[in-house]
PDB file of N, CA and C in Angstrom:
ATOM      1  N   UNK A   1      81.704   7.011 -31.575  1.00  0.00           N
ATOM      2  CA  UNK A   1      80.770   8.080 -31.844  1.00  0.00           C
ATOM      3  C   UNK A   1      80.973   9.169 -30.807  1.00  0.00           C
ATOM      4  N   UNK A   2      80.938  10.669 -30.921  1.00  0.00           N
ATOM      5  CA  UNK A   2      81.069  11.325 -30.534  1.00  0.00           C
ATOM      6  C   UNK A   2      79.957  12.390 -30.465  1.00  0.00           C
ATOM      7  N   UNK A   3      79.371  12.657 -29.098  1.00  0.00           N
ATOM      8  CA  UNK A   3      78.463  14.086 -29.172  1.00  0.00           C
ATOM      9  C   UNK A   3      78.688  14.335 -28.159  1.00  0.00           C
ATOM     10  N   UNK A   4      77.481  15.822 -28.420  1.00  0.00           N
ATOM     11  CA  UNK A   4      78.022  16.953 -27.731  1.00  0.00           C
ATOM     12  C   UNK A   4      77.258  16.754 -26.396  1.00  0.00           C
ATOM     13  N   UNK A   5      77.152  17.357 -25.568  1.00  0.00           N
ATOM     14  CA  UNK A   5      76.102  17.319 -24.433  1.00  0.00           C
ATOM     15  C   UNK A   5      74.882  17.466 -24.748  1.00  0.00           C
ATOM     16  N   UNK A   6      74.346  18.497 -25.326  1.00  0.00           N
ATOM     17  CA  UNK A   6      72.651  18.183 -25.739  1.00  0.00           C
ATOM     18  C   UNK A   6      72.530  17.113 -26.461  1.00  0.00           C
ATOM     19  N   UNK A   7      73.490  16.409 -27.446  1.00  0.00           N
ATOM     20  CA  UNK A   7      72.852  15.261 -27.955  1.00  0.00           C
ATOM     21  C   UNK A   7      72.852  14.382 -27.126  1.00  0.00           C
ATOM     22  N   UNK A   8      73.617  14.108 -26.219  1.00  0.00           N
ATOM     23  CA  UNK A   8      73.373  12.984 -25.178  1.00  0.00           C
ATOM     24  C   UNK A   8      72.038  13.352 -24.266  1.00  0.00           C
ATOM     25  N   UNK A   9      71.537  14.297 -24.128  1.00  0.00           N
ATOM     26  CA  UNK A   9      70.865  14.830 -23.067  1.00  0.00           C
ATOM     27  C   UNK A   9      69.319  14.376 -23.913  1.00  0.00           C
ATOM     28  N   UNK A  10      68.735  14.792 -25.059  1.00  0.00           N
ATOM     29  CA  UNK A  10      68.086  14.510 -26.089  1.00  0.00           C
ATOM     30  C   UNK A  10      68.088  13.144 -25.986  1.00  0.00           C
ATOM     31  N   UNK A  11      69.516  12.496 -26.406  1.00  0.00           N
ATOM     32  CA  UNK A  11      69.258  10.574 -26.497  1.00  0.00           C
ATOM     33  C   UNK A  11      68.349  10.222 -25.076  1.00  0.00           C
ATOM     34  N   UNK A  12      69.613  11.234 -23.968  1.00  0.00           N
ATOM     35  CA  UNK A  12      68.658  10.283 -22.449  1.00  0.00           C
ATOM     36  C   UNK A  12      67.304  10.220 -22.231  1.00  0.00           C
ATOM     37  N   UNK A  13      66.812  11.566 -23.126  1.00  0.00           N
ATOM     38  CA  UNK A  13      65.433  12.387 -22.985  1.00  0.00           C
ATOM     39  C   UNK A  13      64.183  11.168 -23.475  1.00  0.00           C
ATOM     40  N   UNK A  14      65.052  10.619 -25.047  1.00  0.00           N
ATOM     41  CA  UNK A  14      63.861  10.309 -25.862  1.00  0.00           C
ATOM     42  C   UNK A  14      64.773   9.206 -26.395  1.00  0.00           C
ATOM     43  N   UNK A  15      65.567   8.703 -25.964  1.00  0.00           N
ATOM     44  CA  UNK A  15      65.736   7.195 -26.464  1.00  0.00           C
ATOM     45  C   UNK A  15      65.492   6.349 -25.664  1.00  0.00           C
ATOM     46  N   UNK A  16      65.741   4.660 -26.574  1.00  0.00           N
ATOM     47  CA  UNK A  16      65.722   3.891 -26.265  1.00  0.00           C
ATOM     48  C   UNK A  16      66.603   2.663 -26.927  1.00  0.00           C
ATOM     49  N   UNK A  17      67.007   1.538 -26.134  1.00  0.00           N
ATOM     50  CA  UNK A  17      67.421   0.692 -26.348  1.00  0.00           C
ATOM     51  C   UNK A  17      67.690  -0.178 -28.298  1.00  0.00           C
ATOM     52  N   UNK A  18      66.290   0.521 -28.330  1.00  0.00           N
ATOM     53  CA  UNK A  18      66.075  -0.219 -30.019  1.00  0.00           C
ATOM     54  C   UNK A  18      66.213   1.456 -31.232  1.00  0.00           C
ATOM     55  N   UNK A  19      67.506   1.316 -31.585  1.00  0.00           N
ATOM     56  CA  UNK A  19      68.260   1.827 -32.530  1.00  0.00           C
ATOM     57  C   UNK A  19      67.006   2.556 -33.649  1.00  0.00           C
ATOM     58  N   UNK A  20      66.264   1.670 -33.962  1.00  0.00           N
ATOM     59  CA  UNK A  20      65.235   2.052 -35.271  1.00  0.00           C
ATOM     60  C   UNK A  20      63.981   2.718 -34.550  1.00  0.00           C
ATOM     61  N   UNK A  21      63.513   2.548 -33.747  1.00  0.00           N
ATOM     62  CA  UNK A  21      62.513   2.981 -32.738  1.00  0.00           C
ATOM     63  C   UNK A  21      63.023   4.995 -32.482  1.00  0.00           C
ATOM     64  N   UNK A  22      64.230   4.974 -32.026  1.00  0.00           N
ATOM     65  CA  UNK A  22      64.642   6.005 -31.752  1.00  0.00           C
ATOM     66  C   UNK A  22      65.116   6.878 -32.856  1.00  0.00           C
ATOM     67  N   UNK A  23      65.608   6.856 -33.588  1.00  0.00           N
ATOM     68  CA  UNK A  23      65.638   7.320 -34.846  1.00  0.00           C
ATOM     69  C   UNK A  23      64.111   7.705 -35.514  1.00  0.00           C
ATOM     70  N   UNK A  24      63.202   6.739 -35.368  1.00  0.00           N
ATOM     71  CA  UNK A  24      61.939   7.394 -35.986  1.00  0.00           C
ATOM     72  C   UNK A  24      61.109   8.731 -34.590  1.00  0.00           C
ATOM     73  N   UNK A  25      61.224   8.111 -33.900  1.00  0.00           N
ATOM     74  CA  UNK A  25      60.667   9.274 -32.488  1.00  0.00           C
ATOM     75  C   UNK A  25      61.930  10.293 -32.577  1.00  0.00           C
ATOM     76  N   UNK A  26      62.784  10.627 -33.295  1.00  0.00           N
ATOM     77  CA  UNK A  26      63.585  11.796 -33.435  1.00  0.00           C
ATOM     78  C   UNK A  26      63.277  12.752 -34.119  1.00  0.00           C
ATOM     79  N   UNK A  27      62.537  11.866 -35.441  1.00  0.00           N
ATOM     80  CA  UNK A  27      62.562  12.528 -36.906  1.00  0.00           C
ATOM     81  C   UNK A  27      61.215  12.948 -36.584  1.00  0.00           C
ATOM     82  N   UNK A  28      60.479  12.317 -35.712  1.00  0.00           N
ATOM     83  CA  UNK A  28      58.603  13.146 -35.322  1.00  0.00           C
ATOM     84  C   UNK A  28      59.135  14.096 -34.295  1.00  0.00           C
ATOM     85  N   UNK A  29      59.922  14.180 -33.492  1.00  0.00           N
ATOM     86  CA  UNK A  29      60.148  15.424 -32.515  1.00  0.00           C
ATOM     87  C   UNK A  29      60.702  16.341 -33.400  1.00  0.00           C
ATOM     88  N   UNK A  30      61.668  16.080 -34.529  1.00  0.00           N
ATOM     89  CA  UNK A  30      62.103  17.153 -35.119  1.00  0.00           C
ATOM     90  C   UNK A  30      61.057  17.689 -36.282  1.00  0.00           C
ATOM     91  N   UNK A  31      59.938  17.313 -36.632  1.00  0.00           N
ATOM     92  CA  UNK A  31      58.902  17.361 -37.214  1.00  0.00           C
ATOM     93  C   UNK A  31      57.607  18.474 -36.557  1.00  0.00           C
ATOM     94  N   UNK A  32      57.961  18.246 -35.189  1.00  0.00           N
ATOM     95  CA  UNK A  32      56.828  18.858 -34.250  1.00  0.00           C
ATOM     96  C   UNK A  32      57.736  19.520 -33.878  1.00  0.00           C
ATOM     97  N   UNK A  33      58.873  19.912 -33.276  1.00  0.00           N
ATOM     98  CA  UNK A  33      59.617  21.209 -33.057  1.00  0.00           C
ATOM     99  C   UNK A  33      59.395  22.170 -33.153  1.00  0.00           C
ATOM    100  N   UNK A  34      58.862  23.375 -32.042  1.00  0.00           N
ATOM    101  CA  UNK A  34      58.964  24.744 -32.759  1.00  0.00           C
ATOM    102  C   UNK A  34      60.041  25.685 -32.987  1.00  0.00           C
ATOM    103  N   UNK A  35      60.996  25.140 -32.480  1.00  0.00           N
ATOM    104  CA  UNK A  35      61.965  26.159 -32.260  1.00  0.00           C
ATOM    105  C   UNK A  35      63.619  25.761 -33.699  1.00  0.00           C
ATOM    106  N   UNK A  36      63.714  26.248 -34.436  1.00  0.00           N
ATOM    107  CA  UNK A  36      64.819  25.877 -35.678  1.00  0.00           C
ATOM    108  C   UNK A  36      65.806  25.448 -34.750  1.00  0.00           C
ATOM    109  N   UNK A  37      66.418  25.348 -33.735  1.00  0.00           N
ATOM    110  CA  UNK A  37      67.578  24.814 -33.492  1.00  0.00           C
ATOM    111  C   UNK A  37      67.352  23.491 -32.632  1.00  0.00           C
ATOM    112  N   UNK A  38      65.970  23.382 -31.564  1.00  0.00           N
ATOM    113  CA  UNK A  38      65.337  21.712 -31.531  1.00  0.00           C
ATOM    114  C   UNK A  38      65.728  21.220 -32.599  1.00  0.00           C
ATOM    115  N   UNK A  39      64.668  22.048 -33.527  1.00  0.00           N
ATOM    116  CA  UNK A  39      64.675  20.869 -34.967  1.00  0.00           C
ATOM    117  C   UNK A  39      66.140  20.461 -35.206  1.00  0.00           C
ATOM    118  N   UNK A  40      67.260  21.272 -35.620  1.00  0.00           N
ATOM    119  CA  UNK A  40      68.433  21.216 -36.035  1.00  0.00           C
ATOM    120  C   UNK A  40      68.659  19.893 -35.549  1.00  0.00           C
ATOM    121  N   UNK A  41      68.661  19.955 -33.720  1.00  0.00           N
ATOM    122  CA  UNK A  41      69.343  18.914 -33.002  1.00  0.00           C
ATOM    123  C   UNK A  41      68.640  17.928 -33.345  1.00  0.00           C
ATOM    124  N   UNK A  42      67.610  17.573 -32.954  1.00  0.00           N
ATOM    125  CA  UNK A  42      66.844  16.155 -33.128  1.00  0.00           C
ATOM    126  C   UNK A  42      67.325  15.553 -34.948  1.00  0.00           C
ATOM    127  N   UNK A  43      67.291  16.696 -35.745  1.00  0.00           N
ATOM    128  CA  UNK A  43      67.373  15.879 -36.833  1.00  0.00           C
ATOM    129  C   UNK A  43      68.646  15.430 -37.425  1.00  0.00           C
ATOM    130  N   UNK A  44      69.819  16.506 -36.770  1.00  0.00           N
ATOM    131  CA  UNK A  44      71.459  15.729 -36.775  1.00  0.00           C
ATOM    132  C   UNK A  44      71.215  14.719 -36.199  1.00  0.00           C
ATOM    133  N   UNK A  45      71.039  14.240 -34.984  1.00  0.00           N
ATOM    134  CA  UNK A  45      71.234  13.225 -34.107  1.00  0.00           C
ATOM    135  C   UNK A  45      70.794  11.899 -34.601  1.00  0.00           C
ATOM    136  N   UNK A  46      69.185  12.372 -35.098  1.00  0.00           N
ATOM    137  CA  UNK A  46      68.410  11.104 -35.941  1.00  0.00           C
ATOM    138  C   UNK A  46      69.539  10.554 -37.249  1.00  0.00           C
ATOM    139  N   UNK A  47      70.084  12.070 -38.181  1.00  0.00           N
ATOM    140  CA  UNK A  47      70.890  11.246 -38.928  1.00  0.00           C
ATOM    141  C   UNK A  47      72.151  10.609 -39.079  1.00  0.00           C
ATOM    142  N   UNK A  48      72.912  10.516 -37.452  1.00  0.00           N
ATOM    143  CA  UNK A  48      74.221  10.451 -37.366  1.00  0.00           C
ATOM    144  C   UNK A  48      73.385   8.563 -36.377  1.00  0.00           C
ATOM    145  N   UNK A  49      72.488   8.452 -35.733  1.00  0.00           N
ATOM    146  CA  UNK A  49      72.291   7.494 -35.253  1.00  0.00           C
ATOM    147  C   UNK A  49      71.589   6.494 -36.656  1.00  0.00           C
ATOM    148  N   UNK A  50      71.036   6.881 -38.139  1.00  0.00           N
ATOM    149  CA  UNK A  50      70.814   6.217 -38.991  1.00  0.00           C
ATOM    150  C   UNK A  50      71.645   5.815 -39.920  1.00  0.00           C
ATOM    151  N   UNK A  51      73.159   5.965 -39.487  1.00  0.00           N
ATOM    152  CA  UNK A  51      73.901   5.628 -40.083  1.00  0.00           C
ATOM    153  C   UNK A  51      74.294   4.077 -40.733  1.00  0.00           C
ATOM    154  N   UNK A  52      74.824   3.085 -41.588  1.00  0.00           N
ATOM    155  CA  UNK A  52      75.375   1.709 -41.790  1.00  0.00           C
ATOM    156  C   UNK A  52      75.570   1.607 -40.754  1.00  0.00           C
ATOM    157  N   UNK A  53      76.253   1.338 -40.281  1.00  0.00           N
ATOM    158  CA  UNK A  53      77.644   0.746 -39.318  1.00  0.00           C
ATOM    159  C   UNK A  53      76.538   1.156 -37.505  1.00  0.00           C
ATOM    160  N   UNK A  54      75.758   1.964 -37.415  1.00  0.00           N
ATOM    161  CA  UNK A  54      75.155   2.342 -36.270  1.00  0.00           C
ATOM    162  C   UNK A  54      74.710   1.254 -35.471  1.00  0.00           C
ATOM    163  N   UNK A  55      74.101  -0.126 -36.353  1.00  0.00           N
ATOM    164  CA  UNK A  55      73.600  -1.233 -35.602  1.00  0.00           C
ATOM    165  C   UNK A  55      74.197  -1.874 -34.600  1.00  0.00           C
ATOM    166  N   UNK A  56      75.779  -1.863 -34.994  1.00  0.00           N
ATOM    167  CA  UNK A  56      76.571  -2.495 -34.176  1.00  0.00           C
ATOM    168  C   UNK A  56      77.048  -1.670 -33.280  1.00  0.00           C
ATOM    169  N   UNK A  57      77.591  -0.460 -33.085  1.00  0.00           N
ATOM    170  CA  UNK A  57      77.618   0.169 -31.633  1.00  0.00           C
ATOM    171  C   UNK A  57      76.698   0.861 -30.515  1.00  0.00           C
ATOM    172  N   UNK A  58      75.325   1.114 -31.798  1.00  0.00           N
ATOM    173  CA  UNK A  58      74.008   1.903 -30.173  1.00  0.00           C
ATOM    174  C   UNK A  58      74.000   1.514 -29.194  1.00  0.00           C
ATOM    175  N   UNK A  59      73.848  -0.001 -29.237  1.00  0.00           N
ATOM    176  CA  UNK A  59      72.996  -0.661 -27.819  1.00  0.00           C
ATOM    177  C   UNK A  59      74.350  -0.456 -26.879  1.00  0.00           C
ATOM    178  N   UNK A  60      75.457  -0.247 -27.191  1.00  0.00           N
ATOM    179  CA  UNK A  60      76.198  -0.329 -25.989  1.00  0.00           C
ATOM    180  C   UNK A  60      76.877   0.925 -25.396  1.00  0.00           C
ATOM    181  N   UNK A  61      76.907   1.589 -27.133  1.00  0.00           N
ATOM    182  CA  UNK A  61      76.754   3.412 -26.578  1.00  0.00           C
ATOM    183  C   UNK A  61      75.761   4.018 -26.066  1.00  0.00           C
ATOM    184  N   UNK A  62      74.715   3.587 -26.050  1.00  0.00           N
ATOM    185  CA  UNK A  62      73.091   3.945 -25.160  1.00  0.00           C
ATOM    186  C   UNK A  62      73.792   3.688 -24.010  1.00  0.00           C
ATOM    187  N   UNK A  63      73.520   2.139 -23.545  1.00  0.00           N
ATOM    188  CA  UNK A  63      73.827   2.061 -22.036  1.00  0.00           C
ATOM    189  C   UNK A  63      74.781   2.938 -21.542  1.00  0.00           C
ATOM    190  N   UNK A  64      76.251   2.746 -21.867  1.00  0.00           N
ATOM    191  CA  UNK A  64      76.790   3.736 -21.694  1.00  0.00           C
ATOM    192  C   UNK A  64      77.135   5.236 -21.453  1.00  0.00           C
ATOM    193  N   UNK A  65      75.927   5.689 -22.345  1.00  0.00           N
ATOM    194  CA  UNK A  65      75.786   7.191 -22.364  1.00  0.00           C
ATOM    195  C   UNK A  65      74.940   7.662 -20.888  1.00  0.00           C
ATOM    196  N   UNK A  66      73.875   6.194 -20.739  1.00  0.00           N
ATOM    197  CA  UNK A  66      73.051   6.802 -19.731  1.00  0.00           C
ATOM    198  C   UNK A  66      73.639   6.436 -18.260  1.00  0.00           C
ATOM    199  N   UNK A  67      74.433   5.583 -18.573  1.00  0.00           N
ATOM    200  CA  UNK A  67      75.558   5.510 -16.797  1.00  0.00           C
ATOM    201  C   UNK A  67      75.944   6.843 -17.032  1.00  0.00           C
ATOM    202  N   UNK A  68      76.669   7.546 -17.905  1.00  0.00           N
ATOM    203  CA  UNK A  68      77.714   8.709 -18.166  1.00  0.00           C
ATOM    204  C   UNK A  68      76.374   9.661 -17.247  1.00  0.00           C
ATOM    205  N   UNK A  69      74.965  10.173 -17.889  1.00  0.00           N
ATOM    206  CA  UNK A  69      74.421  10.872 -17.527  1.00  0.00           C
ATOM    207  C   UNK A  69      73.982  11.014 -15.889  1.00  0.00           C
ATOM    208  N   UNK A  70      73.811   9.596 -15.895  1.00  0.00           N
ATOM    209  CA  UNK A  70      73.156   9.764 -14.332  1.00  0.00           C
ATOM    210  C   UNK A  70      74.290   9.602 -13.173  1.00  0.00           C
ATOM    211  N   UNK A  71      75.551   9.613 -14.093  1.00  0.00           N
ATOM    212  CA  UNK A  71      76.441   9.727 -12.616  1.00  0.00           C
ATOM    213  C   UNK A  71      76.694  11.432 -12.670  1.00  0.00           C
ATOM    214  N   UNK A  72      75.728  12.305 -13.100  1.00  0.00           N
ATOM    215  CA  UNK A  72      76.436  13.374 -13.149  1.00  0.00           C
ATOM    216  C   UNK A  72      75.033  13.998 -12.539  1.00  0.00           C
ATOM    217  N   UNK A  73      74.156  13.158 -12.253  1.00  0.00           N
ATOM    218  CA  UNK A  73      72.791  13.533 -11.348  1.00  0.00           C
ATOM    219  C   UNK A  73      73.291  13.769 -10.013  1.00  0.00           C
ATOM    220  N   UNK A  74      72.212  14.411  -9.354  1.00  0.00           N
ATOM    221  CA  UNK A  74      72.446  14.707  -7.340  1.00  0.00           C
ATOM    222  C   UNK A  74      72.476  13.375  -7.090  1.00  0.00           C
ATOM    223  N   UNK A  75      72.694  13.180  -5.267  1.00  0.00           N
ATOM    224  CA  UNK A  75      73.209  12.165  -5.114  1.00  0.00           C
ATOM    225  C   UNK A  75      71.833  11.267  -5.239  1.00  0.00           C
ATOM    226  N   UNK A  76      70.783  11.881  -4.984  1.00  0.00           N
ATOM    227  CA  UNK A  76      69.183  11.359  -4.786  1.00  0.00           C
ATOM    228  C   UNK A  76      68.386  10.656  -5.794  1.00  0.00           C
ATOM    229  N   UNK A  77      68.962  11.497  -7.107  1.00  0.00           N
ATOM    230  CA  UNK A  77      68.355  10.963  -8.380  1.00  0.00           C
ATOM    231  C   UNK A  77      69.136   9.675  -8.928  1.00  0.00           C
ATOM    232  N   UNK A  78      67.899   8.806  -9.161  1.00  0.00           N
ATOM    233  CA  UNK A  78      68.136   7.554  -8.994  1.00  0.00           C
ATOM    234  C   UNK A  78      68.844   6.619  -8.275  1.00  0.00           C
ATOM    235  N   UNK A  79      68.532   6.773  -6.955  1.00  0.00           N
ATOM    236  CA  UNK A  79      68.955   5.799  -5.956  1.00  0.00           C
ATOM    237  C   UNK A  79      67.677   5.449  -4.899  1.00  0.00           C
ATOM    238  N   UNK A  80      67.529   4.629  -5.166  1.00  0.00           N
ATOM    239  CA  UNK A  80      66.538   3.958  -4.141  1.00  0.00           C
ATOM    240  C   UNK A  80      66.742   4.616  -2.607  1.00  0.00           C
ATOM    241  N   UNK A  81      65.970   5.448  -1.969  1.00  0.00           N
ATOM    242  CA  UNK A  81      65.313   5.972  -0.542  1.00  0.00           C
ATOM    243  C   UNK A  81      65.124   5.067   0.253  1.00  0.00           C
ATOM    244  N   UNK A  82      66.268   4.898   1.223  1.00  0.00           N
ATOM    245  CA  UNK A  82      66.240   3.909   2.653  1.00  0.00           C
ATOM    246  C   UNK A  82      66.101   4.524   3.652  1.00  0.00           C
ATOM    247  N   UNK A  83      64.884   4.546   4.686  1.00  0.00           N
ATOM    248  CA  UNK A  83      65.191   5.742   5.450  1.00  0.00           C
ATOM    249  C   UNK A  83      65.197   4.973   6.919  1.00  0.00           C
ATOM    250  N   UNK A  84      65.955   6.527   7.905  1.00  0.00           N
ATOM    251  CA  UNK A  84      66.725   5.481   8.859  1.00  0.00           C
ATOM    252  C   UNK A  84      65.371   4.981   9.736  1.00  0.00           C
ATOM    253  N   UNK A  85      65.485   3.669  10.128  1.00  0.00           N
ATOM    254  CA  UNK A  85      64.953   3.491  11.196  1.00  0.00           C
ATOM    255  C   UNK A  85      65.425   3.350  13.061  1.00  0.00           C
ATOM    256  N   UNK A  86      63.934   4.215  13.332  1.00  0.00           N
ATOM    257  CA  UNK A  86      64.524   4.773  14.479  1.00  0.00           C
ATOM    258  C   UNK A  86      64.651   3.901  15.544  1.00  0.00           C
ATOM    259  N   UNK A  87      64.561   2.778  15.167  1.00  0.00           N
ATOM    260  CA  UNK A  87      64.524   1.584  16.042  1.00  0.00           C
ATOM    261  C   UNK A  87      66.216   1.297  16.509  1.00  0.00           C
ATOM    262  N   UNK A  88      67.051   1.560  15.226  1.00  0.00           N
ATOM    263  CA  UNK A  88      68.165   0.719  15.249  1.00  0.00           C
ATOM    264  C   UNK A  88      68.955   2.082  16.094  1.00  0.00           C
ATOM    265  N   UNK A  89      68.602   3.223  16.167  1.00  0.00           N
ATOM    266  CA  UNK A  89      69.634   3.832  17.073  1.00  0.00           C
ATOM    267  C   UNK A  89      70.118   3.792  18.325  1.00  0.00           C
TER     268      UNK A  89
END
């Protein structure tokens, strides 16, 4: 499967793990949308992730997508805050 950057950005936004779950919270964001090209996106995405064959690759193109995203975060976002202690200097 192939998308573009806002659709991955959208999946990271408002998915989840369970394939049918996310597909219906697509088709209500693209429902409540004000803007025609939200809508556009949310409702390609909903129908390219409701595809046959979709069951068997989401769960591992999800995970995947969201390592892809957050290695492209600062170094801060999402990493656990160790801070130095001033003991050990």
């Amino acid at each position: 499967m192939t998308m573009n950057m806002n659709e991955k950005k959208a999946l990271y936004a408002f998915g989840c793990p369970n394939r049918k779950a996310t597909v219906e919270r697509l088709k209500l964001l693209a429902a409540l949308a004000p803007e025609p090209t939200a809508k556009k996106l949310f409702r390609s995405l909903a129908v390219k992730l409701s595809g046959e064959d979709a069951d068997r690759w989401y769960r591992c193109f999800f995970y995947n997508m969201r390592l892809e995203i957050e290695s492209d975060l600062p170094y801060h976002f999402g990493r656990k805050y160790v801070p130095n202690d001033w003991r050990d200097e």
